[in-house]
Protein backbone atom coordinates (compact mmCIF):
# COMPACT_ATOMS: atom_id res chain seq x y z
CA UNK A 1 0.00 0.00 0.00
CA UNK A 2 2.82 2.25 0.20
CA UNK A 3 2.74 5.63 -1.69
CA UNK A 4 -1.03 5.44 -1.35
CA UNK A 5 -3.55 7.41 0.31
CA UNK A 6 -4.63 7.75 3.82
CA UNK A 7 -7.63 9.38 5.15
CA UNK A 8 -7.29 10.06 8.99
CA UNK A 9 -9.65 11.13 11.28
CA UNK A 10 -8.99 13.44 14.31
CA UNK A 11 -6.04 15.01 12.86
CA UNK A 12 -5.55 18.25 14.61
CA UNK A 13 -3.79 16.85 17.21
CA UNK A 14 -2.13 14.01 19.30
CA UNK A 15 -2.75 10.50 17.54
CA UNK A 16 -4.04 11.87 14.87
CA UNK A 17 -1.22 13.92 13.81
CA UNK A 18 1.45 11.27 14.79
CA UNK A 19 -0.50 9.09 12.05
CA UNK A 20 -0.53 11.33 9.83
CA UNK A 21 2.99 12.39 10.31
CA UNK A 22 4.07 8.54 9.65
CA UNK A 23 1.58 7.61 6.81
CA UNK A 24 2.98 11.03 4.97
CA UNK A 25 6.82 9.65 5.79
CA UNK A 26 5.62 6.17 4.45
CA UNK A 27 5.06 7.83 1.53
CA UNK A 28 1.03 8.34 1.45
CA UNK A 29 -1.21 11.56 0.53
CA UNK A 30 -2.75 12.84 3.33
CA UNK A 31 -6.78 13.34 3.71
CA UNK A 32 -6.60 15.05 7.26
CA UNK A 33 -10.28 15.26 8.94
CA UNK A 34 -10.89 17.43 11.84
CA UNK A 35 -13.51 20.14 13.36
CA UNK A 36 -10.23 22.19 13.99
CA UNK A 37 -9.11 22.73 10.15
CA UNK A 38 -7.04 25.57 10.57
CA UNK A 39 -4.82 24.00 13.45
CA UNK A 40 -4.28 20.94 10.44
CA UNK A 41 -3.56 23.24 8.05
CA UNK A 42 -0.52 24.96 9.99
CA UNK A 43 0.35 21.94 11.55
CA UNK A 44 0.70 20.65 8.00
CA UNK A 45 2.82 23.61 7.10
CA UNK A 46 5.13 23.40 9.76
CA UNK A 47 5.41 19.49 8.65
CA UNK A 48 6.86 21.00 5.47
CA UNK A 49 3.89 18.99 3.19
CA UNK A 50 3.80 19.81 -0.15
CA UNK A 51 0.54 21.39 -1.36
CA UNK A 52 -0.27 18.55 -3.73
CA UNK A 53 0.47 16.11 -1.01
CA UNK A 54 -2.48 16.66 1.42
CA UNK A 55 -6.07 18.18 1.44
CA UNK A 56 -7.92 19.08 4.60
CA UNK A 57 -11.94 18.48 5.47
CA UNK A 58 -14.01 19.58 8.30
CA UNK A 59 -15.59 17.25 9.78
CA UNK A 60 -16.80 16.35 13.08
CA UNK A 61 -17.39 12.74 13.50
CA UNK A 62 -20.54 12.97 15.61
CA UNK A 63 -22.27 14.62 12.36
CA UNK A 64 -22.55 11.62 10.30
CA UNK A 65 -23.78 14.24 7.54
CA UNK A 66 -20.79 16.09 7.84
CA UNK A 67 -18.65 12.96 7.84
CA UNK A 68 -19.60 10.91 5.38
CA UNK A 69 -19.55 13.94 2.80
CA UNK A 70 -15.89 14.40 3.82
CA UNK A 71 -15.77 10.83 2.70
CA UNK A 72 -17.62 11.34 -0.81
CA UNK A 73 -15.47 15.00 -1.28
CA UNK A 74 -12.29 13.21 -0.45
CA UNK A 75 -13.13 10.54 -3.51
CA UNK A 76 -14.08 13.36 -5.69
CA UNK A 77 -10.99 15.69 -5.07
CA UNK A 78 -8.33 12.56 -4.49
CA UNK A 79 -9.17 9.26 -5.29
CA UNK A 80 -10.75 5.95 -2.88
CA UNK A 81 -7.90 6.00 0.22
CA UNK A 82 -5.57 2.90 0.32
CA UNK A 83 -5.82 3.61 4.15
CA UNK A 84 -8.77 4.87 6.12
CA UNK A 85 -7.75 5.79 9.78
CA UNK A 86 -11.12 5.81 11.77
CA UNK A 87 -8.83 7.69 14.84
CA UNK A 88 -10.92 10.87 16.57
CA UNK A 89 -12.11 10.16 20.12
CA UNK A 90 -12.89 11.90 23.33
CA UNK A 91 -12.95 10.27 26.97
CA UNK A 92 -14.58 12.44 30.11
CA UNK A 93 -15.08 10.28 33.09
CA UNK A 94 -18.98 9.88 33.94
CA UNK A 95 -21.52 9.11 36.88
CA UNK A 96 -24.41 7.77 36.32
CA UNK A 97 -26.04 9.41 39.29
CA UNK A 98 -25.46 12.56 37.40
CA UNK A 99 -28.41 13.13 34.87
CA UNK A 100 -25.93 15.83 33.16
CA UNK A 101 -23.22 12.72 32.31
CA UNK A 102 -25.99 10.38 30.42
CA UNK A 103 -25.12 13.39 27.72
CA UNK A 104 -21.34 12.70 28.18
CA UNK A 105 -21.88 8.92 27.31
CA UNK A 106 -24.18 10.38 24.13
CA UNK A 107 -21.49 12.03 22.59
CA UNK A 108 -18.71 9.24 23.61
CA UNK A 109 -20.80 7.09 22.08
CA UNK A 110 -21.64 9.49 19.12
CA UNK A 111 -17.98 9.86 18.34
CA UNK A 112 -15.68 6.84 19.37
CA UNK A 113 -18.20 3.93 18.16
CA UNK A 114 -21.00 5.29 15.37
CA UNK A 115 -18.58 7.77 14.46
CA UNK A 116 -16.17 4.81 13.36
CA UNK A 117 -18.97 3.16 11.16
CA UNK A 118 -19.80 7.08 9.72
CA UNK A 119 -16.22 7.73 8.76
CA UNK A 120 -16.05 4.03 7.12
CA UNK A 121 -19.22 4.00 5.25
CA UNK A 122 -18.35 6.58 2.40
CA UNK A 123 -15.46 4.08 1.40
CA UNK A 124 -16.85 0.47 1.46
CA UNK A 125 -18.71 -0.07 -1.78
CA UNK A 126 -15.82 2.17 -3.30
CA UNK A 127 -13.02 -0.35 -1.72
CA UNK A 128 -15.28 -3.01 -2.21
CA UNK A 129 -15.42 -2.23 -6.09
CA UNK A 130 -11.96 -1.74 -6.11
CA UNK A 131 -11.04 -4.98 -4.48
CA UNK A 132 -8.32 -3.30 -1.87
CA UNK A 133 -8.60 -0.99 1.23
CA UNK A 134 -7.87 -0.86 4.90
CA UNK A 135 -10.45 0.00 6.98
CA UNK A 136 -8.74 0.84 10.48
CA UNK A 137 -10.55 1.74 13.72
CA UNK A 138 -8.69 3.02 16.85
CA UNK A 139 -10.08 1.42 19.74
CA UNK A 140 -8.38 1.07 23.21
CA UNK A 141 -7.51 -1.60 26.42
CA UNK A 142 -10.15 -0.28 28.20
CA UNK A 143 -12.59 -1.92 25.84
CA UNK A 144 -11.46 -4.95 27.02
CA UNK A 145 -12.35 -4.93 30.71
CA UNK A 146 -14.66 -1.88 32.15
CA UNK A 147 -13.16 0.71 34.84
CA UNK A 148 -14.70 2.43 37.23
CA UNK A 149 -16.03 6.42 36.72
CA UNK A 150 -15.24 5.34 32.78
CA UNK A 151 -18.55 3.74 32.05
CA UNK A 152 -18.91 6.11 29.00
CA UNK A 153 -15.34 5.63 27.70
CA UNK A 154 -15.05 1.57 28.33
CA UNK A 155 -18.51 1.32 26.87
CA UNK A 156 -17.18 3.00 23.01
CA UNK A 157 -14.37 1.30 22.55
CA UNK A 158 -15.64 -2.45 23.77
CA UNK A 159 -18.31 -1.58 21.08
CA UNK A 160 -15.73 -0.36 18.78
CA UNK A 161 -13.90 -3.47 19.01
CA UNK A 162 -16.94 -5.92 18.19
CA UNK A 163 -17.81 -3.24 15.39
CA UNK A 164 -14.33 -3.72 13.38
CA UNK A 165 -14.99 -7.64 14.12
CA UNK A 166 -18.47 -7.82 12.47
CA UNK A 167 -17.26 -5.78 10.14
CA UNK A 168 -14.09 -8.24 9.03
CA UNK A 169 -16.44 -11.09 8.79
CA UNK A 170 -19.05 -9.26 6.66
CA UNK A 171 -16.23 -8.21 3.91
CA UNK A 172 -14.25 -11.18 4.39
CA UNK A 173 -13.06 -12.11 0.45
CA UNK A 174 -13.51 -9.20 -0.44
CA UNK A 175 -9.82 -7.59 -0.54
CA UNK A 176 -10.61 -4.91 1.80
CA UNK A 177 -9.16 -5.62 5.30
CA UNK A 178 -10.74 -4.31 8.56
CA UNK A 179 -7.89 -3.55 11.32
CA UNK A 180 -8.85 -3.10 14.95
CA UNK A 181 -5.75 -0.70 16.37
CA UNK A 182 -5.61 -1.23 20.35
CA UNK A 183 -3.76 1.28 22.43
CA UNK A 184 -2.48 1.79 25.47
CA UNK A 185 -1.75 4.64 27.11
CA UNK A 186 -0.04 7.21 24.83
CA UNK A 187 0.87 10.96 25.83
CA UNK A 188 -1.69 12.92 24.41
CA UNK A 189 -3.99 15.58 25.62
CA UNK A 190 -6.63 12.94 26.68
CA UNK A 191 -4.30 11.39 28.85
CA UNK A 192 -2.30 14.06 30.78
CA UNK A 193 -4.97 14.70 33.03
CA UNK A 194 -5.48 11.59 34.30
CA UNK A 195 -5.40 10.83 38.03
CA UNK A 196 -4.02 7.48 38.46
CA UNK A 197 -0.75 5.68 36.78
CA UNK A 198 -0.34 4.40 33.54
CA UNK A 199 1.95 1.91 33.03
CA UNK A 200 3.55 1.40 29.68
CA UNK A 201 2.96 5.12 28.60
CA UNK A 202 3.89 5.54 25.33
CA UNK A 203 4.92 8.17 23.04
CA UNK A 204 2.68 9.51 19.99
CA UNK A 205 5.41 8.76 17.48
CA UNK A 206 6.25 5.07 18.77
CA UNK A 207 2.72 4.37 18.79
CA UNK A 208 1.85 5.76 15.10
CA UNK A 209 5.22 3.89 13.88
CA UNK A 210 3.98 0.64 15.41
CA UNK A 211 0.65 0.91 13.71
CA UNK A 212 2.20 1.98 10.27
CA UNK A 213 3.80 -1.01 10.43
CA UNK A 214 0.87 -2.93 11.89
CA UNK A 215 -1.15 -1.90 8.73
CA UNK A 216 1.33 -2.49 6.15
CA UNK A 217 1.51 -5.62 7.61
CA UNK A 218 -2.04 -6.62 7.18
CA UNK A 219 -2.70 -7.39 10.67
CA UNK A 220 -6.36 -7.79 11.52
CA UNK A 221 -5.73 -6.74 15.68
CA UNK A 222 -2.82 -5.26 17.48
CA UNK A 223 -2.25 -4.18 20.66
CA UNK A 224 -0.14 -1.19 21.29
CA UNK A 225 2.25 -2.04 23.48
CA UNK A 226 2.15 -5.49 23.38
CA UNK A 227 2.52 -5.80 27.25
CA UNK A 228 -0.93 -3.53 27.57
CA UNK A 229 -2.48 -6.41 25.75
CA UNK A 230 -1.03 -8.91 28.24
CA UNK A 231 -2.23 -6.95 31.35
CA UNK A 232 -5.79 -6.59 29.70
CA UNK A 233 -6.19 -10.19 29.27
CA UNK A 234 -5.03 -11.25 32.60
CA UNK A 235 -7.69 -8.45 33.56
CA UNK A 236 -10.02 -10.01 31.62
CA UNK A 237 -9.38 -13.64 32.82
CA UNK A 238 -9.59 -12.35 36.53
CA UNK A 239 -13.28 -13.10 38.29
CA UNK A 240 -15.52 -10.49 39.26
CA UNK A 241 -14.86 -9.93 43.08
CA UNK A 242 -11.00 -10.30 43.09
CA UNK A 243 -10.76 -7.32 39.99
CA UNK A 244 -13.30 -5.05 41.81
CA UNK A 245 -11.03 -5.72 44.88
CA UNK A 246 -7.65 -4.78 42.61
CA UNK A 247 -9.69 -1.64 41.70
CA UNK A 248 -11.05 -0.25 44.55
CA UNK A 249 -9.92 2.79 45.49
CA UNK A 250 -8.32 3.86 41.92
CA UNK A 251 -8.85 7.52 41.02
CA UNK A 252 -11.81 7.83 38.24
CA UNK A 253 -11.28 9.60 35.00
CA UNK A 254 -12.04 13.60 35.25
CA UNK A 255 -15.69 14.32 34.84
CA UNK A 256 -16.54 17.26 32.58
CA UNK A 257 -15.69 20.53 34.38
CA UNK A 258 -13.64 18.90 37.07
């Protein structure tokens, strides 16, 4: 696929614009997607991009109007994408005594798990046609096993996850692969305010290599680090009273306004 083109999601900042930085070194045209368009743009500028080597849409992924017509103008303008990087999220911490934060887990779910299926949709009959294509949804660990005050969060990306898995099976033989990219925890904005550890903490630009190469390699599921996907699964394998016993007491995710 390299040399291609990549349309990513959530590119005005943190894993966004690592991808983006690493798909354009691999080569790859750049679709960049974001509600922030002028922070892409400079950013892109201060990358050194050639004009002819990136175009910019606005988009927010909770507008599945919006969206998927950044999909169809993205055809028009540059082609079907080789690589289509389903990455924008948001995670606020929630309680579900708090009428307010049953809006918070609307728009979590609005944006990290239909806004996934929006961003792909433009693209599948095209890749479909085409007989090629990535379709590549960022997930995260903490769709494997839910934390507490993260109800919202957890909820998204577990969904996410079983989203890229239906859809794998339904265009299975078809040429277009569906990749399920599993962080960690990676320094980003969403991350520096958080109020308890996080082991493993990677950097943006390890993290976007990893998956570059991840793709390229036609993986269908990675996790990112490796030894984040090893804690999850003991996680996962551990029964219900001993892991709410590990996690009591653990700091919950900042609500909004906190």
């Amino acid at each position: 696929m390299t040399g291609g083109l990549a349309f990513v999601t959530g590119a005005s900042s943190g894993l966004g614009q690592a991808l983006a930085a690493r798909f354009a070194r691999g080569g790859y045209r750049l679709a960049l997607v974001a509600r922030r368009t002028g922070e892409v743009e400079a950013w892109a500028k201060a990358q050194g991009l050639p004009a002819g080597s990136y175009a910019v849409y606005a988009a927010d992924v909770r507008d599945i109007a919006a969206i998927t017509r950044a999909g169809t103008d993205c055809i028009a303008a540059q082609g079907v994408p080789d690589v289509v990087m389903a990455n924008a999220g948001i995670s606020v911490g929630m309680d579900t005594a708090v009428a307010a934060d049953l809006e918070v887990m609307r728009a979590t779910l609005e944006t990290n798990t239909l806004g996934i299926a929006a961003t792909f949709h433009p693209f599948v009959e095209a890749m479909r046609a085409r007989g090629s294509g990535a379709l590549v949804g960022v997930a995260s660990v903490a769709g494997i096993r839910g934390l507490p005050g993260h109800g919202a969060y957890c909820a998204s990306k577990s969904a996410a996850i079983a989203f890229c898995e239906s859809l794998r099976g339904e265009l299975r033989g078809s040429g277009v692969s569906v990749v399920t990219i599993v962080p960690g925890y990676i320094d980003t904005p969403l991350t520096r305010e958080n109020r308890y550890g996080m082991p493993f903490l990677m950097q943006p630009e390890v993290f976007a290599d990893r998956a570059f190469r991840a793709i390229e390699a036609g993986v269908t599921y990675r996790v990112i680090p490796w030894q984040m996907g090893v804690v999850a699964k003991l996680l996962r394998a551990l029964p219900n009273w001993l892991y709410d016993l590990a996690l009591a007491g653990r700091p919950r995710k900042k609500r909004q306004g906190e």
